[in-house]
PDB file of N, CA and C in Angstrom:
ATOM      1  N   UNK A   1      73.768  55.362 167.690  1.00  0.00           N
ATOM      2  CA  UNK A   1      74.759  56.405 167.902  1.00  0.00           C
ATOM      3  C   UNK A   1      74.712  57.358 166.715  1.00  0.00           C
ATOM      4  N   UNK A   2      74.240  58.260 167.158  1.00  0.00           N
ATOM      5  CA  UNK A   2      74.680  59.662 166.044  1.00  0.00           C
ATOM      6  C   UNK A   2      76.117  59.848 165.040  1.00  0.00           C
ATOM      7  N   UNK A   3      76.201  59.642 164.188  1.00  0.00           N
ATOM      8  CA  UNK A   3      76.946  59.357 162.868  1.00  0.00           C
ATOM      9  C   UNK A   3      77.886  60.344 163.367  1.00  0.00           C
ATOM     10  N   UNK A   4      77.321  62.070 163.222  1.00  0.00           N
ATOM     11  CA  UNK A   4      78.140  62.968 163.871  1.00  0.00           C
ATOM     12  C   UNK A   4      78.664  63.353 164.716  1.00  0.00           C
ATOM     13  N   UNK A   5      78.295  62.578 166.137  1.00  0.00           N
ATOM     14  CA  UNK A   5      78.705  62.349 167.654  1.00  0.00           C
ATOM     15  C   UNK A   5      79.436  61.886 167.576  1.00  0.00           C
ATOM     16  N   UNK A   6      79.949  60.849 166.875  1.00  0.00           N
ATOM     17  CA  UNK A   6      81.118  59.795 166.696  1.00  0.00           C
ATOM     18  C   UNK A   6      81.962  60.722 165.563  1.00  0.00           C
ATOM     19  N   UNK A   7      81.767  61.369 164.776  1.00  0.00           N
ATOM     20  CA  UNK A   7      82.964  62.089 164.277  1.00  0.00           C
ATOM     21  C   UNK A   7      83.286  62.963 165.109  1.00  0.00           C
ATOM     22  N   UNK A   8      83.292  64.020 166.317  1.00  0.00           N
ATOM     23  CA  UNK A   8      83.517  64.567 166.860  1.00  0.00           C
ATOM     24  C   UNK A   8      84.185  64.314 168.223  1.00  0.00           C
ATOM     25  N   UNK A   9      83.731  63.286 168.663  1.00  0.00           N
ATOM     26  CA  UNK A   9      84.061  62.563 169.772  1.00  0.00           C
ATOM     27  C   UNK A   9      85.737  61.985 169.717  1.00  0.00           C
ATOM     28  N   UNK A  10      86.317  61.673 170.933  1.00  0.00           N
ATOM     29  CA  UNK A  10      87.556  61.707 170.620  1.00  0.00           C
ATOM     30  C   UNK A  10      88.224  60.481 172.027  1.00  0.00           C
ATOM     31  N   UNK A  11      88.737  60.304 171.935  1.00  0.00           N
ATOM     32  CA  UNK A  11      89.351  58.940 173.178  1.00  0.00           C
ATOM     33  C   UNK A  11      89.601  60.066 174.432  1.00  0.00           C
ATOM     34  N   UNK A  12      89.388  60.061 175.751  1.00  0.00           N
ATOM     35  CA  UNK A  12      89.760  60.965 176.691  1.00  0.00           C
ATOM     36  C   UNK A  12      91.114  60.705 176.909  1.00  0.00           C
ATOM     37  N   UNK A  13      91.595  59.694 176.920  1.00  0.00           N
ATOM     38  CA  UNK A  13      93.176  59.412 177.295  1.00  0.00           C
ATOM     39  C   UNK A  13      94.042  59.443 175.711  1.00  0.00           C
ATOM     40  N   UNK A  14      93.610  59.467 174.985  1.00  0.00           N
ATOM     41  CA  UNK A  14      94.921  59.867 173.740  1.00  0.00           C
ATOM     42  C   UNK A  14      94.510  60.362 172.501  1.00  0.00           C
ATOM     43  N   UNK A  15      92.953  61.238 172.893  1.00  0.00           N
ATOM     44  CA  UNK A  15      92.732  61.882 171.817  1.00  0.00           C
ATOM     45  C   UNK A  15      92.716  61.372 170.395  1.00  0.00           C
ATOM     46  N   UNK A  16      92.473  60.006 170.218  1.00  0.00           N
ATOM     47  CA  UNK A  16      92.359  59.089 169.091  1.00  0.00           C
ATOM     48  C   UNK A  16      90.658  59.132 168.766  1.00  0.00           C
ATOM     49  N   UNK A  17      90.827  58.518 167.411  1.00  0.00           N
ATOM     50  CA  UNK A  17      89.309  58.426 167.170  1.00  0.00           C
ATOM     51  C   UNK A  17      88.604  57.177 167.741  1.00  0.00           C
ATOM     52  N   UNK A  18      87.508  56.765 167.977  1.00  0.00           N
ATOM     53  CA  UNK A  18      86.790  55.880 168.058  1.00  0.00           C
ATOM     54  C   UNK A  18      86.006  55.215 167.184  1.00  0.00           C
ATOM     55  N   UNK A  19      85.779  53.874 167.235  1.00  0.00           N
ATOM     56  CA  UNK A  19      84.812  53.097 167.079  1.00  0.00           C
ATOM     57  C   UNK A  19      83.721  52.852 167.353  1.00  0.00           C
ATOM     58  N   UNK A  20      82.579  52.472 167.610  1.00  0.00           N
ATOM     59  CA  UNK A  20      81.478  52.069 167.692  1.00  0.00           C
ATOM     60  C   UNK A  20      80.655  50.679 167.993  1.00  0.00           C
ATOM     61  N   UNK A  21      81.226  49.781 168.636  1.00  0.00           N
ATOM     62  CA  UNK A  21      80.415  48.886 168.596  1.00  0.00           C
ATOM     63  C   UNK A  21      79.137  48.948 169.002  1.00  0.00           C
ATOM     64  N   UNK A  22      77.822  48.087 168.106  1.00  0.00           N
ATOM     65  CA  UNK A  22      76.582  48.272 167.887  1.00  0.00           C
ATOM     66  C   UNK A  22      76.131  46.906 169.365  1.00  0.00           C
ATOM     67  N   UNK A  23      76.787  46.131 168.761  1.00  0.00           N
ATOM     68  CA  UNK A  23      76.403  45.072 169.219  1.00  0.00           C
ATOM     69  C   UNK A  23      76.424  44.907 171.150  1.00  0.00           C
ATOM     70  N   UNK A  24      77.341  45.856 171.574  1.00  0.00           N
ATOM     71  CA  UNK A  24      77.801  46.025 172.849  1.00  0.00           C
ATOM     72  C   UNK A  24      77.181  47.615 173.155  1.00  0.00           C
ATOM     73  N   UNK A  25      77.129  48.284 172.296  1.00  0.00           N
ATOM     74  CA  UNK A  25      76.826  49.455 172.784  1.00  0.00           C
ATOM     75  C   UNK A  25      77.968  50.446 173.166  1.00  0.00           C
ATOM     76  N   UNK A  26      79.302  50.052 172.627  1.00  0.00           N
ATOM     77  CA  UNK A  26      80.261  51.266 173.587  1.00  0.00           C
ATOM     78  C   UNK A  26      80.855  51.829 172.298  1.00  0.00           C
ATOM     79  N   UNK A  27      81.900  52.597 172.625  1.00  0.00           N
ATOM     80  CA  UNK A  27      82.894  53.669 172.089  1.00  0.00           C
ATOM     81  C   UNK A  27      84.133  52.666 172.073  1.00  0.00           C
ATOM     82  N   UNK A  28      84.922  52.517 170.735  1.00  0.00           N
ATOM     83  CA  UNK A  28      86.237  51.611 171.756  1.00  0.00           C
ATOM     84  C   UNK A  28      87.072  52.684 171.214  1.00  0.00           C
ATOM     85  N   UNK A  29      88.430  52.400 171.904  1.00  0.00           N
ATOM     86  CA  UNK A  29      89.158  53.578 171.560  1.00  0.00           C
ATOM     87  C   UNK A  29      90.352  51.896 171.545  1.00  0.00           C
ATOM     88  N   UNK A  30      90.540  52.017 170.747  1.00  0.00           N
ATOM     89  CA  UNK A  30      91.827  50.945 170.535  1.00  0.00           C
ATOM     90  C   UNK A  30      93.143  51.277 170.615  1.00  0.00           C
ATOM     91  N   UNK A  31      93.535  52.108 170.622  1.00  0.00           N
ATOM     92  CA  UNK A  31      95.144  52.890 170.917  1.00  0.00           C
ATOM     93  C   UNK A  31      94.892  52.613 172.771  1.00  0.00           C
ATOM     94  N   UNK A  32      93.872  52.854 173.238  1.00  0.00           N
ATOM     95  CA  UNK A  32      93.721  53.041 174.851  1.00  0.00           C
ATOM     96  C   UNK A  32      93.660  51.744 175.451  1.00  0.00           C
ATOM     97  N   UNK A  33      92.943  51.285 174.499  1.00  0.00           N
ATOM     98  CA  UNK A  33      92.887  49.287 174.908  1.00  0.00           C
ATOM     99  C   UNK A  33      91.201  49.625 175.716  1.00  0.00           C
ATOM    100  N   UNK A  34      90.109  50.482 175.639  1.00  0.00           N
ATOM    101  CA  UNK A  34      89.413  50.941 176.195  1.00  0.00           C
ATOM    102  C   UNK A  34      87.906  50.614 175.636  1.00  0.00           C
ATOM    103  N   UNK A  35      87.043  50.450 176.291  1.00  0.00           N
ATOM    104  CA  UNK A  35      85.700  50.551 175.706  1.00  0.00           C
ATOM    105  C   UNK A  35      84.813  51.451 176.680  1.00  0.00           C
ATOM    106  N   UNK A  36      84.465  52.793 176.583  1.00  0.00           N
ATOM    107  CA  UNK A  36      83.608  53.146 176.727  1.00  0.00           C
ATOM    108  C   UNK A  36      81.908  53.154 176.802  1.00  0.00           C
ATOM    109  N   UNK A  37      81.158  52.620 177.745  1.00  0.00           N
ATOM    110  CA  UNK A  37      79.570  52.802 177.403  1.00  0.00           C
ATOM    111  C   UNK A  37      79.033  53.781 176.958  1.00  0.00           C
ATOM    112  N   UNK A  38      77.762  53.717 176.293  1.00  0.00           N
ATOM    113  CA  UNK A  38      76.832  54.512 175.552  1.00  0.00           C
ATOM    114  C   UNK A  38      75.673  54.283 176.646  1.00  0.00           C
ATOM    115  N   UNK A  39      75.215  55.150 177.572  1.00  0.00           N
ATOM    116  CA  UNK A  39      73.861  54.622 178.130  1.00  0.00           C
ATOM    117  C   UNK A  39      72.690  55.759 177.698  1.00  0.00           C
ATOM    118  N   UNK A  40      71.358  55.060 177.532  1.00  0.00           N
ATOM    119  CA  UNK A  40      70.650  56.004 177.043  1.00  0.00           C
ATOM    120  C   UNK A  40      70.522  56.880 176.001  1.00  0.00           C
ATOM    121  N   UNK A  41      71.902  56.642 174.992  1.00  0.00           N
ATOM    122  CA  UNK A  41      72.317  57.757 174.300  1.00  0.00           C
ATOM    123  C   UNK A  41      73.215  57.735 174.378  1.00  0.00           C
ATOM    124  N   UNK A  42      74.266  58.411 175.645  1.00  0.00           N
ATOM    125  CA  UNK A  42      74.778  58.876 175.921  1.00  0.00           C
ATOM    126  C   UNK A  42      76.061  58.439 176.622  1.00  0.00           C
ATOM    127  N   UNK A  43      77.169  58.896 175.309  1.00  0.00           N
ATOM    128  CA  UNK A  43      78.268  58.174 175.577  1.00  0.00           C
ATOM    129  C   UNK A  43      79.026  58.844 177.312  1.00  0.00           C
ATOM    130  N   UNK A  44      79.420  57.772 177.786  1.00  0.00           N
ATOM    131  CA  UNK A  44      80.302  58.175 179.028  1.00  0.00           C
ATOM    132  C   UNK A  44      81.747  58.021 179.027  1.00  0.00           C
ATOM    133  N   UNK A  45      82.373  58.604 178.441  1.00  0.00           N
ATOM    134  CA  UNK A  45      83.839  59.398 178.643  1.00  0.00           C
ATOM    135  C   UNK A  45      84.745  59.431 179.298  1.00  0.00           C
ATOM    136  N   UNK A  46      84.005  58.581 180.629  1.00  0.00           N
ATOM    137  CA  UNK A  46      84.812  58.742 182.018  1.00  0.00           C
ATOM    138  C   UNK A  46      85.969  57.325 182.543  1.00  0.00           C
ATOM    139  N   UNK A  47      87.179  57.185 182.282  1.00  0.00           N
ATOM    140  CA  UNK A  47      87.495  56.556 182.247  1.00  0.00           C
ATOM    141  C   UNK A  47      87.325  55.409 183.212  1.00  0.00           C
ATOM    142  N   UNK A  48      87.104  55.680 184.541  1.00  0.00           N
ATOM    143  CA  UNK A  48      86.423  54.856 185.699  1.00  0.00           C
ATOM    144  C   UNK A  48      85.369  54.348 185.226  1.00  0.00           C
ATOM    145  N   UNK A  49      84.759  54.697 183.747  1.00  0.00           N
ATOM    146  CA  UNK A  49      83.587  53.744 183.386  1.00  0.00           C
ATOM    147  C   UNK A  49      83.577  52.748 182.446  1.00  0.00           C
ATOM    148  N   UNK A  50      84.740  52.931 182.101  1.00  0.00           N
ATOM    149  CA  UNK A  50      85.505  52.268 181.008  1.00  0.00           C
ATOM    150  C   UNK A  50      86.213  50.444 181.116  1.00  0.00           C
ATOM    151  N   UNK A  51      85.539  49.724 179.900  1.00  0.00           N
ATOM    152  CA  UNK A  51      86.164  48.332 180.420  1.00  0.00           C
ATOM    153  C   UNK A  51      87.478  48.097 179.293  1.00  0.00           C
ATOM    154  N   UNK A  52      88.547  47.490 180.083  1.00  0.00           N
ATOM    155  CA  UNK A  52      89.710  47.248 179.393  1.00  0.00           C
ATOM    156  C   UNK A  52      89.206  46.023 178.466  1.00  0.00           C
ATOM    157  N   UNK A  53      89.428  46.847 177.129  1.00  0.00           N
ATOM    158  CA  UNK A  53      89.162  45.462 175.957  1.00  0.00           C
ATOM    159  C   UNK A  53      89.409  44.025 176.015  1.00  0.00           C
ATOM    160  N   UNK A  54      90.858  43.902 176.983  1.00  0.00           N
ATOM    161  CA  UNK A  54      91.595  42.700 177.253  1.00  0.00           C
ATOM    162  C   UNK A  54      90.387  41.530 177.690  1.00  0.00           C
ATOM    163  N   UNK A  55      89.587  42.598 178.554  1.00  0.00           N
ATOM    164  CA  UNK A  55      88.575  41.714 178.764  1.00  0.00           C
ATOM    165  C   UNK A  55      87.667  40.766 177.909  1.00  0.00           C
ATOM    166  N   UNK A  56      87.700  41.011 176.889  1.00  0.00           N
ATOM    167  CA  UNK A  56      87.226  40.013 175.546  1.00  0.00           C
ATOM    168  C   UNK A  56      87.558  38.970 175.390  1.00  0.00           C
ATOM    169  N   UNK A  57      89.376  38.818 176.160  1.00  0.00           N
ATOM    170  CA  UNK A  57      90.135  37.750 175.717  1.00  0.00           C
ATOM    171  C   UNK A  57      89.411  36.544 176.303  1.00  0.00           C
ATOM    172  N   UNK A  58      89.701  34.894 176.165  1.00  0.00           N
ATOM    173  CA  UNK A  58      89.213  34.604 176.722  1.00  0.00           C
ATOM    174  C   UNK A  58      90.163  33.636 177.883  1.00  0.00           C
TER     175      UNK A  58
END
């Protein structure tokens, strides 16, 4: 992930900053409870693509 993509980039639902996980590949936006994918590059934004973090729990 581009160092500067991720400073610019922003949560679609509350305009918070994001995170990065490497290991998973997504965007998390933690105020949203949200993880965003990165495919190809290319982060997807779209909240219908988005997995609720909760899901981690076990």
């Amino acid at each position: 992930m581009d160092p500067h993509l991720l400073e610019i980039l922003v949560c679609p639902v509350t305009k918070t900053n994001l995170e990065y996980d490497r290991e998973r590949n997504e965007l998390i936006s933690r105020a949203a409870g949200l993880a965003f994918p990165v495919r190809d590059g290319v982060p997807i934004m779209l909240v219908d693509e988005a997995r609720a973090l909760e899901d981690d729990e076990p």
